[in-house]
PDB file of N, CA and C in Angstrom:
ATOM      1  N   UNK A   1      34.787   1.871 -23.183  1.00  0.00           N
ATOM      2  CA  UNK A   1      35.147   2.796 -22.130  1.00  0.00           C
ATOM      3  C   UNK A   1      35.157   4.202 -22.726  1.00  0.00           C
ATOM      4  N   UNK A   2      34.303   5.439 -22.208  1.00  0.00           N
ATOM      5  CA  UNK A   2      34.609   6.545 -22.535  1.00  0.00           C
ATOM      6  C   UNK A   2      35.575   7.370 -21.748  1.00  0.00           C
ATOM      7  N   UNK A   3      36.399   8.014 -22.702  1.00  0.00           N
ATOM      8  CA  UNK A   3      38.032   8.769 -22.200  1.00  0.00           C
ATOM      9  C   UNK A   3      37.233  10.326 -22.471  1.00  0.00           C
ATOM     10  N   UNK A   4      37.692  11.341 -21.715  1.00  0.00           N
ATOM     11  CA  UNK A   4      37.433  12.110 -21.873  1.00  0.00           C
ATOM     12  C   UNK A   4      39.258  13.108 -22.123  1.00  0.00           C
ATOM     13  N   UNK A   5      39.168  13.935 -23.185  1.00  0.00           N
ATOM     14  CA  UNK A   5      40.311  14.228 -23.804  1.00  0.00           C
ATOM     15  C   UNK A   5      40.794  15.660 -23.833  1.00  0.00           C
ATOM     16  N   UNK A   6      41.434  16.542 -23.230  1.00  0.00           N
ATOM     17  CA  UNK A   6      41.484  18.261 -23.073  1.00  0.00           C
ATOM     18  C   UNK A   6      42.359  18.697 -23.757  1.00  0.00           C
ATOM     19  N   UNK A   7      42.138  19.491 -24.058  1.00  0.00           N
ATOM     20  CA  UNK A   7      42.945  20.726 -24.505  1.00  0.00           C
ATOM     21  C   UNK A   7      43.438  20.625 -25.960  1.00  0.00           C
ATOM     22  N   UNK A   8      45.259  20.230 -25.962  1.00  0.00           N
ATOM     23  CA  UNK A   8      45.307  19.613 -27.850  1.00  0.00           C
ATOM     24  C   UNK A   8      44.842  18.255 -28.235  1.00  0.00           C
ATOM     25  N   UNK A   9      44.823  17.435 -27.357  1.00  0.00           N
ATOM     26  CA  UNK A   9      44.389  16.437 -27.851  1.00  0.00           C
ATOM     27  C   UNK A   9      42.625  16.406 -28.234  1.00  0.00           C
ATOM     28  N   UNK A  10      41.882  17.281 -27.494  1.00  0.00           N
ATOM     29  CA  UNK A  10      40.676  17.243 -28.016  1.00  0.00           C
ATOM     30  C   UNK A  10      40.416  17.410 -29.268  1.00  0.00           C
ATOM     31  N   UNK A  11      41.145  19.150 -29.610  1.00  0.00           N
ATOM     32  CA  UNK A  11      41.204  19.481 -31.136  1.00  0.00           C
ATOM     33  C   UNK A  11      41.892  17.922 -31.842  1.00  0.00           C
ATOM     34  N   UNK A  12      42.817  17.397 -31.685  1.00  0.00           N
ATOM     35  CA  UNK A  12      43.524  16.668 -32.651  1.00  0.00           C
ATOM     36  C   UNK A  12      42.668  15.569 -33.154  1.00  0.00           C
ATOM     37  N   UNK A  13      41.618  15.091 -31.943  1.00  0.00           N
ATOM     38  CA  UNK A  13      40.453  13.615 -32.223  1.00  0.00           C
ATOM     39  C   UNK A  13      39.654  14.780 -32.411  1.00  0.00           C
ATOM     40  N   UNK A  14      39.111  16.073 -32.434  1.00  0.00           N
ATOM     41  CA  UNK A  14      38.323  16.654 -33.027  1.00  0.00           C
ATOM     42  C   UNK A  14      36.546  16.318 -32.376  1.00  0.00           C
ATOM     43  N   UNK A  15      37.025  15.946 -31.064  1.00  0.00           N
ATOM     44  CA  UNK A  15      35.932  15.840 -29.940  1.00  0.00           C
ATOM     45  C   UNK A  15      36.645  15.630 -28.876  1.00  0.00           C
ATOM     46  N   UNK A  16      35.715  15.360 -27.328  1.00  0.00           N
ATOM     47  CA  UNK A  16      35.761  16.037 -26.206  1.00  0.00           C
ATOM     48  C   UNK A  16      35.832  14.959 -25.577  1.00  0.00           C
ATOM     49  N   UNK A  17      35.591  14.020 -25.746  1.00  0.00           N
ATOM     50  CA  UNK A  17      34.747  12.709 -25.310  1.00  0.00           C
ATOM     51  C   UNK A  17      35.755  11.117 -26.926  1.00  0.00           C
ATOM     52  N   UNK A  18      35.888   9.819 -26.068  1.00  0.00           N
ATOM     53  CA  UNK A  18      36.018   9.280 -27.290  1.00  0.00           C
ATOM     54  C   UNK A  18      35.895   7.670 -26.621  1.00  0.00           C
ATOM     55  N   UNK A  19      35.552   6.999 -27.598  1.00  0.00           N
ATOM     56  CA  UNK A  19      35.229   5.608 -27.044  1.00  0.00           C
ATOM     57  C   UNK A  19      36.025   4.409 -27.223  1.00  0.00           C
ATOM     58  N   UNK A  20      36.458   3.712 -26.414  1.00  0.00           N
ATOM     59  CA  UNK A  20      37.254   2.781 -26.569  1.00  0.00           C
ATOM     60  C   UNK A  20      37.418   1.211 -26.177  1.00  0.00           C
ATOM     61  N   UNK A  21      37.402   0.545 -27.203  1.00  0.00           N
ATOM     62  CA  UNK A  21      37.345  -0.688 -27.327  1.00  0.00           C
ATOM     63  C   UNK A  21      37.899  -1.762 -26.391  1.00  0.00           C
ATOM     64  N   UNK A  22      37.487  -1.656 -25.010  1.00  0.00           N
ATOM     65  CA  UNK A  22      38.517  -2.494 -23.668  1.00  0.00           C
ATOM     66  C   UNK A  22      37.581  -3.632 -23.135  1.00  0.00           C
ATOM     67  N   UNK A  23      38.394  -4.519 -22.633  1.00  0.00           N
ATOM     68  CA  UNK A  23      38.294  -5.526 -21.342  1.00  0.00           C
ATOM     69  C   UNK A  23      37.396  -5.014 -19.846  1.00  0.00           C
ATOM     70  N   UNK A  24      36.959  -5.258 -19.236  1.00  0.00           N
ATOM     71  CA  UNK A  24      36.313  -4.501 -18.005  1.00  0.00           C
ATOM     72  C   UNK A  24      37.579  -4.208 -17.676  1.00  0.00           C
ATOM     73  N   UNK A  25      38.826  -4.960 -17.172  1.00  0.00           N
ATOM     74  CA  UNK A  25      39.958  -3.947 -16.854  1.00  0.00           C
ATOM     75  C   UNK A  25      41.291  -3.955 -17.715  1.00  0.00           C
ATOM     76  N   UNK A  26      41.975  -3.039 -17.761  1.00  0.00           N
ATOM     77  CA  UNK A  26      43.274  -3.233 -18.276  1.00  0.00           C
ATOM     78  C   UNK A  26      44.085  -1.669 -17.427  1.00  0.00           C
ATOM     79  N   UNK A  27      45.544  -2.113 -18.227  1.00  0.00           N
ATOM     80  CA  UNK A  27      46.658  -0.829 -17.564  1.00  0.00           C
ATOM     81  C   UNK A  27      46.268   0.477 -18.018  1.00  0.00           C
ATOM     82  N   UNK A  28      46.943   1.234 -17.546  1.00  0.00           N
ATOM     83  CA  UNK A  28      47.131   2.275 -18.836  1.00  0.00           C
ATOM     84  C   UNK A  28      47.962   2.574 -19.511  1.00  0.00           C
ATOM     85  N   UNK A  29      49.034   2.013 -19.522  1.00  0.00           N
ATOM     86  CA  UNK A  29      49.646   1.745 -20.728  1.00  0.00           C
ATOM     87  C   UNK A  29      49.031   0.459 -21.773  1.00  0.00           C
ATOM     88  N   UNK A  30      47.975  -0.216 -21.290  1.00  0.00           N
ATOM     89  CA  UNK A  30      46.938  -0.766 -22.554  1.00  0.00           C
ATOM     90  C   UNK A  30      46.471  -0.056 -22.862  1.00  0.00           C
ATOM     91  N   UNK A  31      45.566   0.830 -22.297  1.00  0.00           N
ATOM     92  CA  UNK A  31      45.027   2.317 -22.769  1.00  0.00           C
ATOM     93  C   UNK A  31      45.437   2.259 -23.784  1.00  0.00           C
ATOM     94  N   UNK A  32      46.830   3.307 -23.524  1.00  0.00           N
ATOM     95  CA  UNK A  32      47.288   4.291 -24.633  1.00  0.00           C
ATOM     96  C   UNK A  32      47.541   3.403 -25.705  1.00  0.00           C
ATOM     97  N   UNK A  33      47.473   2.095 -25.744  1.00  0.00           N
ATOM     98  CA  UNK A  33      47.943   1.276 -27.043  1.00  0.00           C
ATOM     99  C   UNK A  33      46.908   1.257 -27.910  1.00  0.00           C
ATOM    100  N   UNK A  34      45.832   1.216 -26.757  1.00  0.00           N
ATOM    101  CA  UNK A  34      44.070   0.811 -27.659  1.00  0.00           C
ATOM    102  C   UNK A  34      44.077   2.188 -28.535  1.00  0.00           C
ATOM    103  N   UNK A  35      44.063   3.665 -27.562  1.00  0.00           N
ATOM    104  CA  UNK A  35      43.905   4.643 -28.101  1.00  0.00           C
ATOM    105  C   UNK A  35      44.414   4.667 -29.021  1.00  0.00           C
ATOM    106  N   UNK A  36      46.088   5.087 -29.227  1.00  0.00           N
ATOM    107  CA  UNK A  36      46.573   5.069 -30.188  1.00  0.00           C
ATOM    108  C   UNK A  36      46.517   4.032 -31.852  1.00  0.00           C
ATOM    109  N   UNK A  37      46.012   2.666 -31.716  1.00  0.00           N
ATOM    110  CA  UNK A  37      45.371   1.951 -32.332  1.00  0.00           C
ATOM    111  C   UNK A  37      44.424   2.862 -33.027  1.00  0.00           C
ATOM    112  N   UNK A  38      43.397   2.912 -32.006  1.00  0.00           N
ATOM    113  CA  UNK A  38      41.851   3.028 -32.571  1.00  0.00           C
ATOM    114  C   UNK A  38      42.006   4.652 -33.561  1.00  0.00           C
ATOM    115  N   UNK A  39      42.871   5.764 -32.561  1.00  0.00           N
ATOM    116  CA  UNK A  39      42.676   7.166 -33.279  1.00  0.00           C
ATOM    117  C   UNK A  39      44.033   7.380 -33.370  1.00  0.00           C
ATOM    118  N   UNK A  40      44.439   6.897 -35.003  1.00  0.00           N
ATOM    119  CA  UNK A  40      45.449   7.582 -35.156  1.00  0.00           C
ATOM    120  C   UNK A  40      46.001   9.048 -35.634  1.00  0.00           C
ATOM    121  N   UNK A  41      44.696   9.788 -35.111  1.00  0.00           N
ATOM    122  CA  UNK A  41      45.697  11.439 -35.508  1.00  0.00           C
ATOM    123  C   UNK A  41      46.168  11.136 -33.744  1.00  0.00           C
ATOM    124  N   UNK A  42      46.224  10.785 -32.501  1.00  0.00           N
ATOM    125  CA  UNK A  42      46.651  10.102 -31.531  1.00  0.00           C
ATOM    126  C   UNK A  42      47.943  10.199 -31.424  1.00  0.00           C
ATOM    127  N   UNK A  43      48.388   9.118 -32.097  1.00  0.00           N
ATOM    128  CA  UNK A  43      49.282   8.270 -32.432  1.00  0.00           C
ATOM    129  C   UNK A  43      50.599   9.050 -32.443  1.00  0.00           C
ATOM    130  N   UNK A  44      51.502   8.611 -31.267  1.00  0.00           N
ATOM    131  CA  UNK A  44      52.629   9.169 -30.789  1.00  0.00           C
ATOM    132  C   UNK A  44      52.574  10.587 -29.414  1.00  0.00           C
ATOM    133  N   UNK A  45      51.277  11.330 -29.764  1.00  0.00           N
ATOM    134  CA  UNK A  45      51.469  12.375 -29.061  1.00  0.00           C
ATOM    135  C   UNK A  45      51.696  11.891 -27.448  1.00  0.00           C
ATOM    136  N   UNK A  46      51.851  12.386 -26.614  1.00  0.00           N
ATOM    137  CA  UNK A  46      52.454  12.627 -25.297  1.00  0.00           C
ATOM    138  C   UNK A  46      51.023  12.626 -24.367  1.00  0.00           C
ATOM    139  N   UNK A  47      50.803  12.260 -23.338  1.00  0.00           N
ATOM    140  CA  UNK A  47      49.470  12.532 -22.683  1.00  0.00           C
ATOM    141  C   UNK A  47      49.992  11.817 -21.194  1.00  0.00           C
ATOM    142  N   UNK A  48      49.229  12.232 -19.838  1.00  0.00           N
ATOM    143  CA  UNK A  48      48.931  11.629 -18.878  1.00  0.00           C
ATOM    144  C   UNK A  48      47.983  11.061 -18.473  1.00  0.00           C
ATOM    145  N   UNK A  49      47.768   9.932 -18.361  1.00  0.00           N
ATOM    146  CA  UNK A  49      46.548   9.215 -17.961  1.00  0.00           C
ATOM    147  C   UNK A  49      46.193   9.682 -16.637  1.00  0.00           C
ATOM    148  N   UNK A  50      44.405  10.063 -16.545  1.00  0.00           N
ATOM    149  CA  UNK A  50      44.007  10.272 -14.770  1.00  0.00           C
ATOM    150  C   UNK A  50      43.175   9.111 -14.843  1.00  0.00           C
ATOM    151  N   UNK A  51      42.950   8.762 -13.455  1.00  0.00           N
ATOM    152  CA  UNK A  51      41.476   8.255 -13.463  1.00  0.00           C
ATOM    153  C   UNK A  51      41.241   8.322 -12.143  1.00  0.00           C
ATOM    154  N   UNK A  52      39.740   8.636 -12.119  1.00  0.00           N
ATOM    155  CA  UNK A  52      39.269   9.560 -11.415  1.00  0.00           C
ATOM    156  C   UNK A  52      40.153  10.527 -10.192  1.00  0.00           C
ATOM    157  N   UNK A  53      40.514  11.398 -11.259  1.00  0.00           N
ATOM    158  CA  UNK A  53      40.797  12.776 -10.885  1.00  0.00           C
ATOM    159  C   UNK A  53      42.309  12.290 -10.613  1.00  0.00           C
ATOM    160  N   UNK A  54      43.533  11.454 -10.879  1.00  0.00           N
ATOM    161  CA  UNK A  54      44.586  11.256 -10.114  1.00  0.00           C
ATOM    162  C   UNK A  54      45.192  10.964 -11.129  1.00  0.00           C
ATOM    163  N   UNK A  55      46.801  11.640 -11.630  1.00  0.00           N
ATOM    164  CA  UNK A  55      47.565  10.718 -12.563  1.00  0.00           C
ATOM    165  C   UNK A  55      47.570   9.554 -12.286  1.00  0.00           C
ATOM    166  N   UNK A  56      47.862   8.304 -13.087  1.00  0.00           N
ATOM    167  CA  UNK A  56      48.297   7.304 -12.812  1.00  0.00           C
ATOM    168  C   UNK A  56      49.314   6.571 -13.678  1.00  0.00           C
ATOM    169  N   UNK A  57      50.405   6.110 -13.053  1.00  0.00           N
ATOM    170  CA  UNK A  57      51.343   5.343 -13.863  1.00  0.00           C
ATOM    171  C   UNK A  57      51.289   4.091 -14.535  1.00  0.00           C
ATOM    172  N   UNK A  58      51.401   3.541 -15.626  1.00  0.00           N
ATOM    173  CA  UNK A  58      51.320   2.948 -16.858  1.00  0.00           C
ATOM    174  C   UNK A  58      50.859   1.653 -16.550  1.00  0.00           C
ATOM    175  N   UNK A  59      51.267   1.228 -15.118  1.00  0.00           N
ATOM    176  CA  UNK A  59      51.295   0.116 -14.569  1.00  0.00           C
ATOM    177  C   UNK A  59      49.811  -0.349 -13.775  1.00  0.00           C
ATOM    178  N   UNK A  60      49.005   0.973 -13.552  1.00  0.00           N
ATOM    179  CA  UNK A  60      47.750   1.452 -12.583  1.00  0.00           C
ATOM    180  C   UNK A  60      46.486   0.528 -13.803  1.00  0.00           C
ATOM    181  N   UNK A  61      45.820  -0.547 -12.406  1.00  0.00           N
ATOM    182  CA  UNK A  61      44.924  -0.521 -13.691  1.00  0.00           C
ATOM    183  C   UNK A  61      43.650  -0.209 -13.230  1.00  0.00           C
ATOM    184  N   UNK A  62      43.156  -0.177 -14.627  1.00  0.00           N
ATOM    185  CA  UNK A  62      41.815   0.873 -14.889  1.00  0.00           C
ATOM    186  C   UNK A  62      40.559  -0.089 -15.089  1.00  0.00           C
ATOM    187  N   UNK A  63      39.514   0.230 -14.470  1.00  0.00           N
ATOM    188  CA  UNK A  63      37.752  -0.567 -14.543  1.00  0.00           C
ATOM    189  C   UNK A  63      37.184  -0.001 -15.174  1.00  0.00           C
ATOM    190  N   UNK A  64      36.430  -0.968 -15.922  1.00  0.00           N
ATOM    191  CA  UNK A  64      35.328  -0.078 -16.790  1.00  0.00           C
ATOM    192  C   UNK A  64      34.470   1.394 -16.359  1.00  0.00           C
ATOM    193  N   UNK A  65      34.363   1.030 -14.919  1.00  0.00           N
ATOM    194  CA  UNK A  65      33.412   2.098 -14.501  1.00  0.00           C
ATOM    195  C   UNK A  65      34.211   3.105 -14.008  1.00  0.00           C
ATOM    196  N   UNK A  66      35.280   3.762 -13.912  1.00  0.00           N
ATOM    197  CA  UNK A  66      36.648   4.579 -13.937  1.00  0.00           C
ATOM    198  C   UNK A  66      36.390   5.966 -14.591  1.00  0.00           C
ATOM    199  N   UNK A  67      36.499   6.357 -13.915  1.00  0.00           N
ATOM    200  CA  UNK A  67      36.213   8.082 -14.941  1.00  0.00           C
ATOM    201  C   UNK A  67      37.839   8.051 -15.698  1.00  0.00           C
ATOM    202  N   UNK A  68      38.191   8.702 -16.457  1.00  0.00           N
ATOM    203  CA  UNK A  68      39.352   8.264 -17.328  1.00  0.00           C
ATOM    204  C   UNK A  68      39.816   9.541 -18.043  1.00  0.00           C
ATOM    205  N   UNK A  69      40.645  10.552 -18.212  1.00  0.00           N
ATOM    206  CA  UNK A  69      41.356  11.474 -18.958  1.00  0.00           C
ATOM    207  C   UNK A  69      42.368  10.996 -19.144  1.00  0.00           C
ATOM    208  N   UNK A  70      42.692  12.200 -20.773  1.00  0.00           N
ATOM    209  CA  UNK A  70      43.836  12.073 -20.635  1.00  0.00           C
ATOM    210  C   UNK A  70      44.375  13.520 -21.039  1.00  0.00           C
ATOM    211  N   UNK A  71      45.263  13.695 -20.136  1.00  0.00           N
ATOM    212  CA  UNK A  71      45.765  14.958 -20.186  1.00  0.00           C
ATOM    213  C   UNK A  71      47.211  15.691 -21.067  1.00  0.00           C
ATOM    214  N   UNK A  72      47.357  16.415 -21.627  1.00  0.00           N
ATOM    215  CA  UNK A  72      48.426  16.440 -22.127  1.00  0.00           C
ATOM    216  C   UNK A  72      49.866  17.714 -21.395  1.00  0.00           C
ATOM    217  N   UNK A  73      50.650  17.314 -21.978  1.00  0.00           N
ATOM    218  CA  UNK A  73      51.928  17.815 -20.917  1.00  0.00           C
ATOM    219  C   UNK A  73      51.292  19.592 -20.896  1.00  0.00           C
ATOM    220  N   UNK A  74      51.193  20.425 -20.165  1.00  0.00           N
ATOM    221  CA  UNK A  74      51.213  22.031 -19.725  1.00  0.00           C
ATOM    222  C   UNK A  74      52.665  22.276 -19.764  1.00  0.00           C
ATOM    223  N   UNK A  75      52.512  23.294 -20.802  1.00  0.00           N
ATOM    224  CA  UNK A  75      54.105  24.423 -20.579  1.00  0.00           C
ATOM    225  C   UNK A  75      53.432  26.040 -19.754  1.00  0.00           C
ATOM    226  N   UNK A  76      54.467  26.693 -19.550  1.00  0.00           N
ATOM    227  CA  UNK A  76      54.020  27.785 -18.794  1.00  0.00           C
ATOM    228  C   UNK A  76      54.826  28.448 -17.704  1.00  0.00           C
ATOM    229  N   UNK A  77      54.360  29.650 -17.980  1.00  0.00           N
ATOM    230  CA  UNK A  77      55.641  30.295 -16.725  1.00  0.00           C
ATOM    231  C   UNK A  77      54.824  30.912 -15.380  1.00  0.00           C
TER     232      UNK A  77
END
């Protein structure tokens, strides 16, 4: 499955784009387990899962063919 990754987390995997080792479906909180697994400069940071175009909660599950981000928390005034 390709995740597409913005802002710090791009710099941190040090690309834009990243590939991941899944089932045709799982949660997203499997996600973030695979991710964090597979790329551990990852590992712990904070992120919101979309797919296609919509947060989704941990419980939401995801198809291979799923457009997929992950977004990380925005501060700002």
């Amino acid at each position: 499955m390709e995740v597409m990754l913005f802002a710090g987390l791009k710099e941190m995997a040090g690309q834009g784009r990243i590939l991941i080792d899944t089932p045709a479906s799982l949660t997203a909180g499997d996600l973030k387990k695979r991710i964090y697994a597979q790329y551990p400069s990852l590992d712990g940071e904070v992120f919101q899962v979309a797919c296609n175009e919509a947060f989704v909660k941990d419980e939401h599950n995801i198809n291979e063919h799923d457009e997929v981000a992950l977004i990380p928390p925005v501060s700002g005034g």
